[in-house]
PDB file of N, CA and C in Angstrom:
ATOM      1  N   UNK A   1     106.069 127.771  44.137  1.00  0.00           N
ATOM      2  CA  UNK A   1     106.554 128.259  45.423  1.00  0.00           C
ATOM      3  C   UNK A   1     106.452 127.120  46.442  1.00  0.00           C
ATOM      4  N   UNK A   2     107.301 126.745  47.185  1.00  0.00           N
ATOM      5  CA  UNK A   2     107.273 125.961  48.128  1.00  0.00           C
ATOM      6  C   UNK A   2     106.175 125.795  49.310  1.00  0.00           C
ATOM      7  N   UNK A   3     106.264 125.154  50.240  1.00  0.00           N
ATOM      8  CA  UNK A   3     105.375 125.368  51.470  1.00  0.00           C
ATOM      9  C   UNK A   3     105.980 126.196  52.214  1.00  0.00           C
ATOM     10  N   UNK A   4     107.606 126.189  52.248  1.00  0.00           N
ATOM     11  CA  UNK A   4     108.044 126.660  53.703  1.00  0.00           C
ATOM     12  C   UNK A   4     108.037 128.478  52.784  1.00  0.00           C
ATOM     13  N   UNK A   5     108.063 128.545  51.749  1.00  0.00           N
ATOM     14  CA  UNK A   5     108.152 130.196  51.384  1.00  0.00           C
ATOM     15  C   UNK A   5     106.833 130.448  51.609  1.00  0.00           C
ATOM     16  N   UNK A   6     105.834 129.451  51.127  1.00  0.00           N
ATOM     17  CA  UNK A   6     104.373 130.296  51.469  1.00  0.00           C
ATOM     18  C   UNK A   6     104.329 130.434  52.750  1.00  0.00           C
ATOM     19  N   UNK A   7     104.416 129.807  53.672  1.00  0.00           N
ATOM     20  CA  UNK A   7     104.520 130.026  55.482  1.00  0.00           C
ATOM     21  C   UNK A   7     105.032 131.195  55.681  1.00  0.00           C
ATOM     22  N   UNK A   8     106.174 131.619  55.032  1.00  0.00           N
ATOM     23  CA  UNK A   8     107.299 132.449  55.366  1.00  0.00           C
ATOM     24  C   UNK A   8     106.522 133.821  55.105  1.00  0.00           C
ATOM     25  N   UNK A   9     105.916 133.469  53.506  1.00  0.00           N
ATOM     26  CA  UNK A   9     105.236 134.964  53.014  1.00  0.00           C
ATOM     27  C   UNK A   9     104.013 135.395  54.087  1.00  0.00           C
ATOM     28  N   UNK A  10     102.996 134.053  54.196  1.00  0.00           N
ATOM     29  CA  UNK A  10     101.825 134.670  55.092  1.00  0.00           C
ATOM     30  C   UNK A  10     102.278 135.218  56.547  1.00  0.00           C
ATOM     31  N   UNK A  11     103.126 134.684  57.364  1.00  0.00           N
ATOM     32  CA  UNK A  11     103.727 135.124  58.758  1.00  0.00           C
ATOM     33  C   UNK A  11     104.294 136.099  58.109  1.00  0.00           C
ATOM     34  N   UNK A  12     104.416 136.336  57.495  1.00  0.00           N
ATOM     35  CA  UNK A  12     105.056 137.851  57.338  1.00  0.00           C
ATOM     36  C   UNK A  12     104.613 139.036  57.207  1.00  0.00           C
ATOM     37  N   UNK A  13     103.294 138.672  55.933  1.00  0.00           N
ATOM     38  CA  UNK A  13     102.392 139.285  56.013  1.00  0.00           C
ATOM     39  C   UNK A  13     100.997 140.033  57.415  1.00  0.00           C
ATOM     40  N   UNK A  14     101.070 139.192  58.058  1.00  0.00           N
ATOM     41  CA  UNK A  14     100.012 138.938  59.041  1.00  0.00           C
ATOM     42  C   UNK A  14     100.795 139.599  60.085  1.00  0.00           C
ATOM     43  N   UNK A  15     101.770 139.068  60.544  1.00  0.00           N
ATOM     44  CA  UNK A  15     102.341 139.398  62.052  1.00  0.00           C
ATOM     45  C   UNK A  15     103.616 140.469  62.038  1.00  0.00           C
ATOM     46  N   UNK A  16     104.291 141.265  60.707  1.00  0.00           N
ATOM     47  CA  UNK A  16     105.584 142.158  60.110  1.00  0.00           C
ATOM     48  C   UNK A  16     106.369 141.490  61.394  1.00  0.00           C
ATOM     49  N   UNK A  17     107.265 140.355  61.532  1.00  0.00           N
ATOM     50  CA  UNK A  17     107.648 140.234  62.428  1.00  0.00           C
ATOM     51  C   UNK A  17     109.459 140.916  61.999  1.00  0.00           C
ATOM     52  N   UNK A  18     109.895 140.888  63.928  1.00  0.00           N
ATOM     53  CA  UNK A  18     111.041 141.683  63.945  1.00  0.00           C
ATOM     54  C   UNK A  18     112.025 140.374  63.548  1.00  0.00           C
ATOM     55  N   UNK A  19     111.677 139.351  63.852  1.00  0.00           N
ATOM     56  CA  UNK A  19     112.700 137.975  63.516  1.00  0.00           C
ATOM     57  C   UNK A  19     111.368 136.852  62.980  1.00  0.00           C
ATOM     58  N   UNK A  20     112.034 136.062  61.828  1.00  0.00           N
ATOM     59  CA  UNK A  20     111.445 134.883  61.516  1.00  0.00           C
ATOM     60  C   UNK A  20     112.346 133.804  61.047  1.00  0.00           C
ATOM     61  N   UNK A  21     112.049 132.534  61.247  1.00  0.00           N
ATOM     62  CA  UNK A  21     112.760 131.489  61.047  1.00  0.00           C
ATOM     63  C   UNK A  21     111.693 130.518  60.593  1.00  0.00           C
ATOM     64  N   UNK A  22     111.357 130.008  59.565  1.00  0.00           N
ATOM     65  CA  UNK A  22     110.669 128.897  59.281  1.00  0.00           C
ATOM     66  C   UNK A  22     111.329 127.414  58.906  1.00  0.00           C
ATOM     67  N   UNK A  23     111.809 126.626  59.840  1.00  0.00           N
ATOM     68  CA  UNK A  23     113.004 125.416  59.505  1.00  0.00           C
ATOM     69  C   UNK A  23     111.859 123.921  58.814  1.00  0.00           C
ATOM     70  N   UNK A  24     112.153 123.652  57.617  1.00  0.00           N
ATOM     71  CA  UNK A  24     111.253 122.100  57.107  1.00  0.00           C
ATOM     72  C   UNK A  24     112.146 120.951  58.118  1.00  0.00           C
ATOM     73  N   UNK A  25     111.402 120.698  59.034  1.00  0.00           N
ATOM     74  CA  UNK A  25     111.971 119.012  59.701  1.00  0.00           C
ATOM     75  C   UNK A  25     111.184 118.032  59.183  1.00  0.00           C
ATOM     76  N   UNK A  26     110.821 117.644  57.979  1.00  0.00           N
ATOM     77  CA  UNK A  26     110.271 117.034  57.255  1.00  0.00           C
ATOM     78  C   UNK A  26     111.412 115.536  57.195  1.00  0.00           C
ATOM     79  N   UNK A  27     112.815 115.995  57.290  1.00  0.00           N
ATOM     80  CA  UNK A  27     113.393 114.777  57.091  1.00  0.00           C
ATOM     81  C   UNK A  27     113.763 113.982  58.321  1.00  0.00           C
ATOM     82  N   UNK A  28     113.675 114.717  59.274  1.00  0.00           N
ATOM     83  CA  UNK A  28     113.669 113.998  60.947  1.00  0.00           C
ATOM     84  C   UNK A  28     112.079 113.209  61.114  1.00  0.00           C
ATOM     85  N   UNK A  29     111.272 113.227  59.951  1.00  0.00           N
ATOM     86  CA  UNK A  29     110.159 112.566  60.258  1.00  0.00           C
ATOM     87  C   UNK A  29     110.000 111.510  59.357  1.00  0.00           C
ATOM     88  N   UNK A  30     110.890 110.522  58.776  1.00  0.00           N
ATOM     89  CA  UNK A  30     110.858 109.893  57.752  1.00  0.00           C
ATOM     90  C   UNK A  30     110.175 108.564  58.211  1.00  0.00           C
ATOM     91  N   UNK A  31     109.264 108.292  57.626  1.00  0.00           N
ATOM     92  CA  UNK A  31     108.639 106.636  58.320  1.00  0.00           C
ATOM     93  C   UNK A  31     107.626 106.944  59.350  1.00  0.00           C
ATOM     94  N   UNK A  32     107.532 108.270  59.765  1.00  0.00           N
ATOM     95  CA  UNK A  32     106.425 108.675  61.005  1.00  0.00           C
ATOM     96  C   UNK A  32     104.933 109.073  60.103  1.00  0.00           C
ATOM     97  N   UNK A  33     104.118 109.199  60.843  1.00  0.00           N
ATOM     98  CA  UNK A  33     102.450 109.900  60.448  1.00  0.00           C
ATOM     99  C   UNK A  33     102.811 111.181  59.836  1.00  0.00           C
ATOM    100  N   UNK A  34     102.390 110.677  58.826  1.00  0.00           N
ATOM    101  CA  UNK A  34     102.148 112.321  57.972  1.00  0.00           C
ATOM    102  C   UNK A  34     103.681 112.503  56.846  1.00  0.00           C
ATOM    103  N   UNK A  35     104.181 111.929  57.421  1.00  0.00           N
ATOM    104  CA  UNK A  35     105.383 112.278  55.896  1.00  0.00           C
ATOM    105  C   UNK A  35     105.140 112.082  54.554  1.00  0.00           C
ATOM    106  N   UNK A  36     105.561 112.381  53.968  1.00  0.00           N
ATOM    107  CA  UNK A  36     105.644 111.988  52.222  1.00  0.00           C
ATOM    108  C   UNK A  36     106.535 112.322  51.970  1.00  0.00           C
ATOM    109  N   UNK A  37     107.276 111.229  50.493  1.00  0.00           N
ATOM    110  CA  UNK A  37     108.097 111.560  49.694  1.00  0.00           C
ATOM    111  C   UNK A  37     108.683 113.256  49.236  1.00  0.00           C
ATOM    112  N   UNK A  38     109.648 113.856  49.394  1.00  0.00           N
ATOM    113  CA  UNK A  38     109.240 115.026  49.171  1.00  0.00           C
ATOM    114  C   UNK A  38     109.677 116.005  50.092  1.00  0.00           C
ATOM    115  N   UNK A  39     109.212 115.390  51.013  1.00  0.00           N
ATOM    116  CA  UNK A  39     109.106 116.580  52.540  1.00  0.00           C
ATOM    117  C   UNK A  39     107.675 117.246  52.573  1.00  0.00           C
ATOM    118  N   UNK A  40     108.107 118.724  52.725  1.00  0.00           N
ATOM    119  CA  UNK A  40     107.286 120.096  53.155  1.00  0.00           C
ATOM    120  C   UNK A  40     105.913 119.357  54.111  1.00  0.00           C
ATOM    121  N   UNK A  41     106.429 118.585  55.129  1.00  0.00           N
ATOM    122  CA  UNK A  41     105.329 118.209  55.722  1.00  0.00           C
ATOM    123  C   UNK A  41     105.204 118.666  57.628  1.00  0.00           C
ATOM    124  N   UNK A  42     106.686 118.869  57.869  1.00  0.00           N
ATOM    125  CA  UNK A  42     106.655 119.150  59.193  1.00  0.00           C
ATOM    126  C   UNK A  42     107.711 120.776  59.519  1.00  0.00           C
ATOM    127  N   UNK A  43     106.693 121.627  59.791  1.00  0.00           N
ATOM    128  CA  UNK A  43     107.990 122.904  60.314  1.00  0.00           C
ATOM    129  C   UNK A  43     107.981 123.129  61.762  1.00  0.00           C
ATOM    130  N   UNK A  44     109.162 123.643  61.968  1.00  0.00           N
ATOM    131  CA  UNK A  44     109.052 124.621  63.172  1.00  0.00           C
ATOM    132  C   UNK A  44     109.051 126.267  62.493  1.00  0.00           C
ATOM    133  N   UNK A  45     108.414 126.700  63.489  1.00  0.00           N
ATOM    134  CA  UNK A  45     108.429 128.467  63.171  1.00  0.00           C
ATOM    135  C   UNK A  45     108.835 129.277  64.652  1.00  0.00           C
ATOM    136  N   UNK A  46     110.084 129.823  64.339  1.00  0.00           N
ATOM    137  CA  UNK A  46     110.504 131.138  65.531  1.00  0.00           C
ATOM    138  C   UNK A  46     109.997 131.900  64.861  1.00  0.00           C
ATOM    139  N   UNK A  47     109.113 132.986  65.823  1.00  0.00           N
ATOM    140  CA  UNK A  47     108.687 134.015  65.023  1.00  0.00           C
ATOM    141  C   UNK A  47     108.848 135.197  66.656  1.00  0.00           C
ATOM    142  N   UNK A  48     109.062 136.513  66.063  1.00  0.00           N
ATOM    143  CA  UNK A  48     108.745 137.740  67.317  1.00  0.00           C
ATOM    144  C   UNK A  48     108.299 138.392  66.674  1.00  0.00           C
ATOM    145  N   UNK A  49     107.660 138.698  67.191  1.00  0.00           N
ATOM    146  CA  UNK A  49     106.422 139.894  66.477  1.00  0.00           C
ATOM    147  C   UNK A  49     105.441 141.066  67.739  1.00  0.00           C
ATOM    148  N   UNK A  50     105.625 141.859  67.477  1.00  0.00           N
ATOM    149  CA  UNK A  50     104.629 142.779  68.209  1.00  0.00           C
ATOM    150  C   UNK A  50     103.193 142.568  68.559  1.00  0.00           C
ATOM    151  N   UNK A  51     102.566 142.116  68.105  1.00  0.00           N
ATOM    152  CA  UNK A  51     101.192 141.479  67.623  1.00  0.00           C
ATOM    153  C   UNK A  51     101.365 140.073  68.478  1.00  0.00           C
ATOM    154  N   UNK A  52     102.405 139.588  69.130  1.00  0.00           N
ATOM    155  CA  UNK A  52     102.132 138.727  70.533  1.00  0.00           C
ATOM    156  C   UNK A  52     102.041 139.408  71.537  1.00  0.00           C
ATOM    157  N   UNK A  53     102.273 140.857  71.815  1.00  0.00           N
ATOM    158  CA  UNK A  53     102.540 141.279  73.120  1.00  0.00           C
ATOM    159  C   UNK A  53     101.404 141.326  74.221  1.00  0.00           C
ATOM    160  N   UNK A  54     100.673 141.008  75.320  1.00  0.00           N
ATOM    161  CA  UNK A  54      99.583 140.610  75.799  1.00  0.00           C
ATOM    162  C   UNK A  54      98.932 139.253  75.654  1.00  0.00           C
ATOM    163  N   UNK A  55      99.946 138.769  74.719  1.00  0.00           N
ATOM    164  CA  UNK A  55      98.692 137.391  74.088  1.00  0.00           C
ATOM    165  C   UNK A  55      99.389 136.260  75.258  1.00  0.00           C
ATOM    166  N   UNK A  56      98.699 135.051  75.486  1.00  0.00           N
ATOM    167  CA  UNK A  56      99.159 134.041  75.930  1.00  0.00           C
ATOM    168  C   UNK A  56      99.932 133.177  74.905  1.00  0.00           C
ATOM    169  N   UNK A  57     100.141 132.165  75.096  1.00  0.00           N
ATOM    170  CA  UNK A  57     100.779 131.045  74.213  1.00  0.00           C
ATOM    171  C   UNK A  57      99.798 130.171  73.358  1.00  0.00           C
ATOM    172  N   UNK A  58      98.617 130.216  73.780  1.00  0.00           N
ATOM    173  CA  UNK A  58      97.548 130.203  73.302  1.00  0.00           C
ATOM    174  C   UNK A  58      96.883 130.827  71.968  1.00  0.00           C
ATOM    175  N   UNK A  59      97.026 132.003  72.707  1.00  0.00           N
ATOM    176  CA  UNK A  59      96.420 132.845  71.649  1.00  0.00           C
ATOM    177  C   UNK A  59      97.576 132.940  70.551  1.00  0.00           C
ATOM    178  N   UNK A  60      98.502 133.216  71.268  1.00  0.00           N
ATOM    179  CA  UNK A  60      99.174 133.542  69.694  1.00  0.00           C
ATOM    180  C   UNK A  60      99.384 132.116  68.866  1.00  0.00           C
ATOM    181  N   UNK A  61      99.593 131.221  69.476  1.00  0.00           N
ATOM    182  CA  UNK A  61      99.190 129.770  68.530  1.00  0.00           C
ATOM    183  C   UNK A  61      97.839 129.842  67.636  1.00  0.00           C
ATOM    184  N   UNK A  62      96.820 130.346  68.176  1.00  0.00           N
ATOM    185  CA  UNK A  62      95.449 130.010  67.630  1.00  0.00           C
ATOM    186  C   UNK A  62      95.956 131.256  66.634  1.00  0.00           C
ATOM    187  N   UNK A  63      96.280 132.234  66.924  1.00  0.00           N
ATOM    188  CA  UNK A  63      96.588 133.291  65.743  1.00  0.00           C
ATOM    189  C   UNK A  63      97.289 133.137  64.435  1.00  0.00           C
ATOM    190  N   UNK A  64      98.713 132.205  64.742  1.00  0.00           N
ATOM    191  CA  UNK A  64      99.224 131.747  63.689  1.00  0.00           C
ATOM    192  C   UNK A  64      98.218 130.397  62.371  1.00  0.00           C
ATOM    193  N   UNK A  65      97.601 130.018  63.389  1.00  0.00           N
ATOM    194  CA  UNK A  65      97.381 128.591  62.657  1.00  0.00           C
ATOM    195  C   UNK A  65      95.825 129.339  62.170  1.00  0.00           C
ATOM    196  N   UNK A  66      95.552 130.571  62.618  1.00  0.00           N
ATOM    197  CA  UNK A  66      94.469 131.013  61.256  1.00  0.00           C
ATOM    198  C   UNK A  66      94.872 131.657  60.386  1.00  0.00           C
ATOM    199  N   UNK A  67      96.017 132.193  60.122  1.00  0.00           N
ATOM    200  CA  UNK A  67      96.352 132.582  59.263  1.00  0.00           C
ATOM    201  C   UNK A  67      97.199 131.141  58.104  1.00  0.00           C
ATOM    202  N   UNK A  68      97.879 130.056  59.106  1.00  0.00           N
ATOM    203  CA  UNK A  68      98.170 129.567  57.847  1.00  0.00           C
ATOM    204  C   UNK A  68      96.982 127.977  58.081  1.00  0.00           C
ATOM    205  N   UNK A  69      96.087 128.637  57.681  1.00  0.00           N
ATOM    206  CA  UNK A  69      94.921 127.254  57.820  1.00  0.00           C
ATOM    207  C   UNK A  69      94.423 126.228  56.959  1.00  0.00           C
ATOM    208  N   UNK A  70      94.637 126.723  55.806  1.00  0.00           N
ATOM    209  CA  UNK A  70      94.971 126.266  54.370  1.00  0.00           C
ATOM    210  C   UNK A  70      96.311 125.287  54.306  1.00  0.00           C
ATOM    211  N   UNK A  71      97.173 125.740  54.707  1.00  0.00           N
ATOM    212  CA  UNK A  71      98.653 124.502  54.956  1.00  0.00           C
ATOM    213  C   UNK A  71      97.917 123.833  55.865  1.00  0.00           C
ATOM    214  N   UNK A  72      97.434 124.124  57.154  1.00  0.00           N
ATOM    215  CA  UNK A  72      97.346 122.826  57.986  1.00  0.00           C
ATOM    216  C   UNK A  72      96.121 122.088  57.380  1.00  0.00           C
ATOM    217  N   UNK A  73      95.399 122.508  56.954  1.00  0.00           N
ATOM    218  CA  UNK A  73      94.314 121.420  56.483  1.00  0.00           C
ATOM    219  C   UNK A  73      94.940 120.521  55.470  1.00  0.00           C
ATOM    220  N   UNK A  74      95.935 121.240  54.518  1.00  0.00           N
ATOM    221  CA  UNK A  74      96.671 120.510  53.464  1.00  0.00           C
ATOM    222  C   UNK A  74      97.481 119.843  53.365  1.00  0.00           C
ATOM    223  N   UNK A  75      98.558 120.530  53.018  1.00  0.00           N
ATOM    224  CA  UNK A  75      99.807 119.453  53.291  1.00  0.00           C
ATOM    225  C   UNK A  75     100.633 119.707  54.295  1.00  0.00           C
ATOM    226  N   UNK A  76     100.360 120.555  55.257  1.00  0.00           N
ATOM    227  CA  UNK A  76     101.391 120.448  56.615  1.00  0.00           C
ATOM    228  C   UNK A  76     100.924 119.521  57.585  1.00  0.00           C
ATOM    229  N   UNK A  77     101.517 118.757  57.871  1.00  0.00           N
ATOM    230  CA  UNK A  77     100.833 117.642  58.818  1.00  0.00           C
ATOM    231  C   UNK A  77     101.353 118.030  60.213  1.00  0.00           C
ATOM    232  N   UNK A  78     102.579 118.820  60.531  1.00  0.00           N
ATOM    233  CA  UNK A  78     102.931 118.928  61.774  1.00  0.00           C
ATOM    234  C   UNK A  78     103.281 120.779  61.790  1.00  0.00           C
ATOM    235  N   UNK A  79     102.931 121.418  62.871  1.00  0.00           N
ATOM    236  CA  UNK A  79     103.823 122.565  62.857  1.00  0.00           C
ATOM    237  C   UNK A  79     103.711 122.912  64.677  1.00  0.00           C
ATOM    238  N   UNK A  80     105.573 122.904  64.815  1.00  0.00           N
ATOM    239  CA  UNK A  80     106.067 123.565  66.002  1.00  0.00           C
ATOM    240  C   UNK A  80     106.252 124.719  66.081  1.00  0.00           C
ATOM    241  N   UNK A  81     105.404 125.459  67.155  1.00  0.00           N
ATOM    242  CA  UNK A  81     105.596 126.936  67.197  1.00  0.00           C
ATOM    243  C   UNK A  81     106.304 127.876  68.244  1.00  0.00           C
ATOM    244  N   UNK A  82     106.814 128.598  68.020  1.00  0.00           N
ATOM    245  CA  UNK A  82     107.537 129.296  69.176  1.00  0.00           C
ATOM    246  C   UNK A  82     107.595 130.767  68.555  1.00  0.00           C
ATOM    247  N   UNK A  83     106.385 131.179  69.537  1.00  0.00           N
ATOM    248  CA  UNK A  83     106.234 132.561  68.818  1.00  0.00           C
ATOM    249  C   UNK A  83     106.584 133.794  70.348  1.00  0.00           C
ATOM    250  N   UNK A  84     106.845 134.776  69.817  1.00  0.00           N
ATOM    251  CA  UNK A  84     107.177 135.962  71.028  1.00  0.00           C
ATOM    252  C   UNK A  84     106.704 137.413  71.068  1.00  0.00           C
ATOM    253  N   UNK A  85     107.061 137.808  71.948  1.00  0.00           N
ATOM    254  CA  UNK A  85     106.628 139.399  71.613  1.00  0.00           C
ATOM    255  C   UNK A  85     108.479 139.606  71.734  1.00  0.00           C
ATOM    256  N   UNK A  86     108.694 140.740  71.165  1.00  0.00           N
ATOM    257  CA  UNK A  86     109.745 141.802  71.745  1.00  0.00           C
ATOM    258  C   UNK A  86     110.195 141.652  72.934  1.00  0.00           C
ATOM    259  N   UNK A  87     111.092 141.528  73.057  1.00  0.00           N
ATOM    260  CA  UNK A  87     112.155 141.267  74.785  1.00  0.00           C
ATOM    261  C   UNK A  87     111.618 140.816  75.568  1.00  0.00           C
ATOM    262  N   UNK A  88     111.066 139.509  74.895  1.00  0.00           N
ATOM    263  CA  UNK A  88     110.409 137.685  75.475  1.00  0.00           C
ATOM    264  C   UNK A  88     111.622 136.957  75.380  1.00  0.00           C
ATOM    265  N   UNK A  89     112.393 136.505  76.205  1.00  0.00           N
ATOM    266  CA  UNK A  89     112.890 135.154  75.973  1.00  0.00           C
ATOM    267  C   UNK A  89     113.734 134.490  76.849  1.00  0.00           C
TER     268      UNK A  89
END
């Protein structure tokens, strides 16, 4: 299974979101910190989910990145987040 499907499965799991997008920009980072041959090293994630609603930008950052904490210690070297509640935007 890839990185960007495991991302895809745990945010999915964790947050049932109403929209998700997990994009690999792994190849816009070629020659920068943290790439490798390969890719699966840099994502962005759109995510809306109910489970932001009240939260800051903060929190729901610190929320995502415990659930996928295992990729960031591993092989995700970069992840852009843009997470929402419901009729945020």
């Amino acid at each position: 299974m890839s990185t960007k499907d495991i991302i895809t499965n745990k945010l999915r799991e964790a947050f049932t979101p109403e929209s998700l997008e997990v994009k690999d920009e792994s190849h816009l980072h070629e020659g920068h910190a943290g790439h490798r041959p390969g890719g699966e090293t840099h994502f962005r994630v759109y995510i809306v989910s109910p489970a932001f609603k009240g939260k800051s930008r903060v929190e729901r950052h610190r929320m995502i990145n415990v659930v996928l904490a295992a990729e960031l210690a591993g092989s995700v070297h970069a992840l852009a987040l843009h997470a929402q509640a419901p009729g945020e935007g």
